[in-house]
C-alpha atoms as a PDB file:
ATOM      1  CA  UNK A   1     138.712  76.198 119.046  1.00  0.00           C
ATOM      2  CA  UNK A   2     135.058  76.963 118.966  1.00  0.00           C
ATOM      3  CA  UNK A   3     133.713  80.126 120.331  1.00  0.00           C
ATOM      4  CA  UNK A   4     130.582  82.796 120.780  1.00  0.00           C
ATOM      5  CA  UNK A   5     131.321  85.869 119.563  1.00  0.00           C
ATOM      6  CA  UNK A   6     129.273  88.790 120.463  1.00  0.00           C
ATOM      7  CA  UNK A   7     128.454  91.682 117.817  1.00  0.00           C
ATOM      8  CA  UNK A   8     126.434  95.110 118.278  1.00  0.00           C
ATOM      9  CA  UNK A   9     124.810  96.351 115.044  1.00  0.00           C
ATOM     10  CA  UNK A  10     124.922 100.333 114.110  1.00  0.00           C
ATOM     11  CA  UNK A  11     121.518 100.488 115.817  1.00  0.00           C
ATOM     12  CA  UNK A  12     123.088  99.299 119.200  1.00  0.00           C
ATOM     13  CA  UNK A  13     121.204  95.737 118.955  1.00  0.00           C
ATOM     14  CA  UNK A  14     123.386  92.946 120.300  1.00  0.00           C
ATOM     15  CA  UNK A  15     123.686  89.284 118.297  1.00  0.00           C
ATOM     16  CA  UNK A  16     125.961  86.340 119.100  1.00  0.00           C
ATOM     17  CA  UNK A  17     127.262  83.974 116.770  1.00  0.00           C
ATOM     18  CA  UNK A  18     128.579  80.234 117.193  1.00  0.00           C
ATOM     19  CA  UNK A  19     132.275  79.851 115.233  1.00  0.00           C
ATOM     20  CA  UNK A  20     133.359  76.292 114.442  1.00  0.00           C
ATOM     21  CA  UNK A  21     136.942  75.516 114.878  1.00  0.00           C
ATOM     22  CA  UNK A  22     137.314  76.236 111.035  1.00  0.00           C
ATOM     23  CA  UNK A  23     136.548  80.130 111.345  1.00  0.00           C
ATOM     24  CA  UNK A  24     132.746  78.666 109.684  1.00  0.00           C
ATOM     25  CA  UNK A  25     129.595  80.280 111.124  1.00  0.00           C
ATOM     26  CA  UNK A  26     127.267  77.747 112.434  1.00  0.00           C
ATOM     27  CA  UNK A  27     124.612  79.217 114.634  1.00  0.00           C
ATOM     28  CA  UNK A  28     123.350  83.360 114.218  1.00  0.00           C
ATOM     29  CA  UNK A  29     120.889  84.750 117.193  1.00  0.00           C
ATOM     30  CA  UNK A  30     118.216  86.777 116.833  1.00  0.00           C
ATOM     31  CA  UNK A  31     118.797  90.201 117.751  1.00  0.00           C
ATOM     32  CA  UNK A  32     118.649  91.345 121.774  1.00  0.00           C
ATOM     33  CA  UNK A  33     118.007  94.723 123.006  1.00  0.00           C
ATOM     34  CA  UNK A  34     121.342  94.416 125.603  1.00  0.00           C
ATOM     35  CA  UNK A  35     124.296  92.513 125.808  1.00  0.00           C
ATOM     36  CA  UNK A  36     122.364  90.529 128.860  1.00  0.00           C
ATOM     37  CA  UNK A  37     119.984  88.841 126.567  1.00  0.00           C
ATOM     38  CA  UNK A  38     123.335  87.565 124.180  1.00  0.00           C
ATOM     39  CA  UNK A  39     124.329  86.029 127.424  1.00  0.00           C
ATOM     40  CA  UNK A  40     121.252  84.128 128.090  1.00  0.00           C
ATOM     41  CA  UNK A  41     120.615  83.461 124.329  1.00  0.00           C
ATOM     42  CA  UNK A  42     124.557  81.537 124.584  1.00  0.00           C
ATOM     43  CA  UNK A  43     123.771  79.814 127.644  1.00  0.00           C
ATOM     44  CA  UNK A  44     120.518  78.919 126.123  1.00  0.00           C
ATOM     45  CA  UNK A  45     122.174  76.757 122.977  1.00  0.00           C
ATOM     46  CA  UNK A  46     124.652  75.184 126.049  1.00  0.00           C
ATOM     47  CA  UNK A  47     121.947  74.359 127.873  1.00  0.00           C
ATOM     48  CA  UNK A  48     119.786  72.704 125.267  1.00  0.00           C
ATOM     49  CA  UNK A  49     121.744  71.608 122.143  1.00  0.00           C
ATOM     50  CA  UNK A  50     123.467  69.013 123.215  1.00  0.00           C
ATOM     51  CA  UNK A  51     121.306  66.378 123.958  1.00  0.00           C
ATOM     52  CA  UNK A  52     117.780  68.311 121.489  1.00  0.00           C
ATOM     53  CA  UNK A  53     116.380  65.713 119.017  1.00  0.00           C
ATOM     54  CA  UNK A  54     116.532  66.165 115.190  1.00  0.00           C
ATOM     55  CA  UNK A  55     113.133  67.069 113.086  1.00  0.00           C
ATOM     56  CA  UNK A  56     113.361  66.607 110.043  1.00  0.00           C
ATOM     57  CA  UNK A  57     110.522  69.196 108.441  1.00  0.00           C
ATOM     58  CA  UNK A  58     111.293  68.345 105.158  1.00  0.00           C
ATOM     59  CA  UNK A  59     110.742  64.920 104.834  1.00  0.00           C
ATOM     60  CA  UNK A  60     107.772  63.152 104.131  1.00  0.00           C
ATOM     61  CA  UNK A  61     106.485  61.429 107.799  1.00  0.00           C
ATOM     62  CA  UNK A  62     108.111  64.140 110.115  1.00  0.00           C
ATOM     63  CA  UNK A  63     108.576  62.852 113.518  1.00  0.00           C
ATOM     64  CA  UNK A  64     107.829  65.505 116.010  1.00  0.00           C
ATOM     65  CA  UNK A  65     109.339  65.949 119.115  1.00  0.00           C
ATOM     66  CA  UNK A  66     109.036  67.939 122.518  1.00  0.00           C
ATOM     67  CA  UNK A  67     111.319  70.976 122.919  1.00  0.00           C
ATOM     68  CA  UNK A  68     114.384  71.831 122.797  1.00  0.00           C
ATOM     69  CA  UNK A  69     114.868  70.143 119.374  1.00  0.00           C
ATOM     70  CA  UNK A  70     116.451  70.891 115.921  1.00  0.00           C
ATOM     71  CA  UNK A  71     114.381  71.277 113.498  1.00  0.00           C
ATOM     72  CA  UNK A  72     115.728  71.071 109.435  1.00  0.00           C
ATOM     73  CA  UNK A  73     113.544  73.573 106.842  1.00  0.00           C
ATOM     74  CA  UNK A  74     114.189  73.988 103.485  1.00  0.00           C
ATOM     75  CA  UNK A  75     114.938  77.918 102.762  1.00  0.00           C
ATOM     76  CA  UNK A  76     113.147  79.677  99.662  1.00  0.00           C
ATOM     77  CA  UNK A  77     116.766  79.296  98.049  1.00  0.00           C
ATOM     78  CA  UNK A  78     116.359  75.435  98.203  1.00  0.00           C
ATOM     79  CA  UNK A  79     119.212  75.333 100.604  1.00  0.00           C
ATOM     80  CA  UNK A  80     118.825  73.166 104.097  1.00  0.00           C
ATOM     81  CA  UNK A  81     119.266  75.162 107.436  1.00  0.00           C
ATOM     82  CA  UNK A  82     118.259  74.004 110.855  1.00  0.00           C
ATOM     83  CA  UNK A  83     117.023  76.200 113.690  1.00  0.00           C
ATOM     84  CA  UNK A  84     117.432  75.279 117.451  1.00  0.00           C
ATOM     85  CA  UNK A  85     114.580  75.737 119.241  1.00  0.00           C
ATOM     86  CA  UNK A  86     114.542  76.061 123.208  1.00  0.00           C
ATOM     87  CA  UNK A  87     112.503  74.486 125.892  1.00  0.00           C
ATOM     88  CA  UNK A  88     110.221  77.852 125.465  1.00  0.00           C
ATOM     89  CA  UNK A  89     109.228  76.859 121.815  1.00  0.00           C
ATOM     90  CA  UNK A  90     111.633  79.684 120.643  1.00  0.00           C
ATOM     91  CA  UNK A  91     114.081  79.570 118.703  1.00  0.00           C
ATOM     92  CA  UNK A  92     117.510  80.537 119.930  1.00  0.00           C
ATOM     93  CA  UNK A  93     119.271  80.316 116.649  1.00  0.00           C
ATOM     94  CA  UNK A  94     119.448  79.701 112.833  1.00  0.00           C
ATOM     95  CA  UNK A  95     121.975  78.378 110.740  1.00  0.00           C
ATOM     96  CA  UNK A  96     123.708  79.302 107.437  1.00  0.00           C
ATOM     97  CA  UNK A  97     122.056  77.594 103.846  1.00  0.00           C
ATOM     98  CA  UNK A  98     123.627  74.252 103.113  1.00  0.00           C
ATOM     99  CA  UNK A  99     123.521  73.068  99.472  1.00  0.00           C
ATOM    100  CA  UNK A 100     123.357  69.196 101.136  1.00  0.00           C
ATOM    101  CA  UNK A 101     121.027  67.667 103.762  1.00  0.00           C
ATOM    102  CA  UNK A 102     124.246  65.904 105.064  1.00  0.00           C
ATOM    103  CA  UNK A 103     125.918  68.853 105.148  1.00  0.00           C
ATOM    104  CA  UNK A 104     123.489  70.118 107.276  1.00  0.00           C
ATOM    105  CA  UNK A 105     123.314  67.225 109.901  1.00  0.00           C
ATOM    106  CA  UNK A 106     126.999  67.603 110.090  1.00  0.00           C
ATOM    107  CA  UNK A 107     126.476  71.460 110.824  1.00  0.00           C
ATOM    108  CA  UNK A 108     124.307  70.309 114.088  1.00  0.00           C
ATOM    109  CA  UNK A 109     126.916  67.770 115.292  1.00  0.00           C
ATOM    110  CA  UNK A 110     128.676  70.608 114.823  1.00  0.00           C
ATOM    111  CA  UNK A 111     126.711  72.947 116.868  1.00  0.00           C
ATOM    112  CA  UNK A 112     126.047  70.161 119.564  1.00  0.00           C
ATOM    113  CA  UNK A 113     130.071  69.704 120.278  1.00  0.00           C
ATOM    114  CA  UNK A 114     130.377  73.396 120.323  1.00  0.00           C
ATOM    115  CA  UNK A 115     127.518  74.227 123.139  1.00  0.00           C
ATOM    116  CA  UNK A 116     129.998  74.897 125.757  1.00  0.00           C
ATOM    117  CA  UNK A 117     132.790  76.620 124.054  1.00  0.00           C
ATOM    118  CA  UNK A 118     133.805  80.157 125.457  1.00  0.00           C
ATOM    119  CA  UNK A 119     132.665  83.859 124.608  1.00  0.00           C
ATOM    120  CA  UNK A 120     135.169  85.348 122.687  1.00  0.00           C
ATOM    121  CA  UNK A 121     136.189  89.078 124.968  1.00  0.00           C
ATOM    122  CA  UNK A 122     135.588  91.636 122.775  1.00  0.00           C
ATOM    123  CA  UNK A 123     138.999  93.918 122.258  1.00  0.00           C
ATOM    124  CA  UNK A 124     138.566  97.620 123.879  1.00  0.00           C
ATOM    125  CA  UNK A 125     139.010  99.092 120.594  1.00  0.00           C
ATOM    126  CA  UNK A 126     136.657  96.903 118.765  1.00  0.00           C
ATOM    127  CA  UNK A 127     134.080  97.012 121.318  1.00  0.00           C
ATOM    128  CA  UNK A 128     134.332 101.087 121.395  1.00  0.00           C
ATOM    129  CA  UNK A 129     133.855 100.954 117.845  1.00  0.00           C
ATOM    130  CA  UNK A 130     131.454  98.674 118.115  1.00  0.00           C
ATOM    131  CA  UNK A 131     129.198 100.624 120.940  1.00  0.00           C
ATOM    132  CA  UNK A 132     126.142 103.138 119.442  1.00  0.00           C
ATOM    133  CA  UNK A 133     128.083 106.929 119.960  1.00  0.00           C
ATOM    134  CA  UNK A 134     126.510 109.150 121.924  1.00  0.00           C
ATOM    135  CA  UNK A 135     124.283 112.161 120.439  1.00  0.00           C
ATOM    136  CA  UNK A 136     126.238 115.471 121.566  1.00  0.00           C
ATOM    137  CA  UNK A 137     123.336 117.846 122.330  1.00  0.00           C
ATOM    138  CA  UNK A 138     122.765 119.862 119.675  1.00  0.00           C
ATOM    139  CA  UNK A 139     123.134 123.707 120.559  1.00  0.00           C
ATOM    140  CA  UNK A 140     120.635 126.240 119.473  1.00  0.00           C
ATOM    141  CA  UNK A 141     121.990 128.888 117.725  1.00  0.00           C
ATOM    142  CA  UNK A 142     120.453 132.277 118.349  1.00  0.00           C
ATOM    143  CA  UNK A 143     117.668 133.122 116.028  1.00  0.00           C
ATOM    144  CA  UNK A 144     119.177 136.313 113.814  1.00  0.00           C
ATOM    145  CA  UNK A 145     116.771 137.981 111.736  1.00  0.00           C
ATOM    146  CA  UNK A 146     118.195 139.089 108.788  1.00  0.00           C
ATOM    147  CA  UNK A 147     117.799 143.208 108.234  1.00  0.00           C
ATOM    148  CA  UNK A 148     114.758 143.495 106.323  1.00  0.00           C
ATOM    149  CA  UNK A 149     115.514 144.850 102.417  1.00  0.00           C
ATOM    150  CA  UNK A 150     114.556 148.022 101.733  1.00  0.00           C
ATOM    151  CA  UNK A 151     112.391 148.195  98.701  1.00  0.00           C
ATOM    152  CA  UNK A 152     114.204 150.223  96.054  1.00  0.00           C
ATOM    153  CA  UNK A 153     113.311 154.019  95.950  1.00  0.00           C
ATOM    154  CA  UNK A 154     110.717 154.977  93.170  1.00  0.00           C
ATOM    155  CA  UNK A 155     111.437 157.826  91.027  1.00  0.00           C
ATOM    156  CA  UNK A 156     108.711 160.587  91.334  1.00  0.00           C
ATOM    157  CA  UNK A 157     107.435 160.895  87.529  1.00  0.00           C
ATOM    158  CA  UNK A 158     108.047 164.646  87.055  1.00  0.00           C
ATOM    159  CA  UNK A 159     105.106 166.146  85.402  1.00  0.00           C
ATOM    160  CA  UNK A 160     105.535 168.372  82.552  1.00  0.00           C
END
């Protein structure tokens, strides 16, 4: 079964990801200050990925069409990845490289019959792990000074 599963980074920034049935990652957020804007972000790709239009940017007459929409790009790596882009002309999520352009339509069917699946709950250990620790203030320790040295005693030269 398909599902969103939300994540917190070691900086205590919040990303969701779409899982296939297969275990296969097929949709990473961008990065949200709270858990609130994961929420949004997942009911963002429900909202508009099942019925967004497919644009090819990599082929030679691209088709354009209004938002929310797919869009296909061809990564630095030569790999295919799509990104969906919301009714705000931002983009909710990317996908992973694909070594095939069909492998990469199939990855947005994909993404389309997943839309509405469920948000995974995180475990209470996990998400304690999971959550930025707290700072525990720092105490001041009492400035010592250390005794000062005393200089070593000079011998009087003894006159003859």
């Amino acid at each position: 079964m398909s599902k969103y599963v939300i994540t917190v980074t070691p900086k205590g920034k919040y990303h969701f990801n779409l899982v296939a049935n297969n275990g296969e990652k097929i949709l990473s957020s961008q990065l949200y200050a709270a858990r609130k804007g994961a929420l949004k972000g997942i009911r963002s790709v429900a909202k508009n990925a099942p019925a967004a239009p497919v644009v090819d940017l990599t082929a030679k007459k691209v088709v354009e069409a209004g938002n929310p929409k797919f869009e296909i790009f061809a990564g630095k790596d030569g790999k295919s990845y799509f990104r969906l882009i919301a009714a705000n002309a931002k983009a909710i999520g990317v996908s992973e490289g694909y070594n095939t352009m069909a492998a990469c339509k199939n990855g947005i069917k994909s993404v389309k019959k997943a839309a509405a699946a469920e948000i995974e709950k995180p475990a209470k250990a996990a998400a304690k792990k999971a959550a930025p620790a707290k700072k525990a203030p720092a105490k001041k320790a009492a400035a010592k000074k250390a005794p000062a040295k005393k200089a070593p005693a000079k011998k009087a030269a003894k006159k003859k």
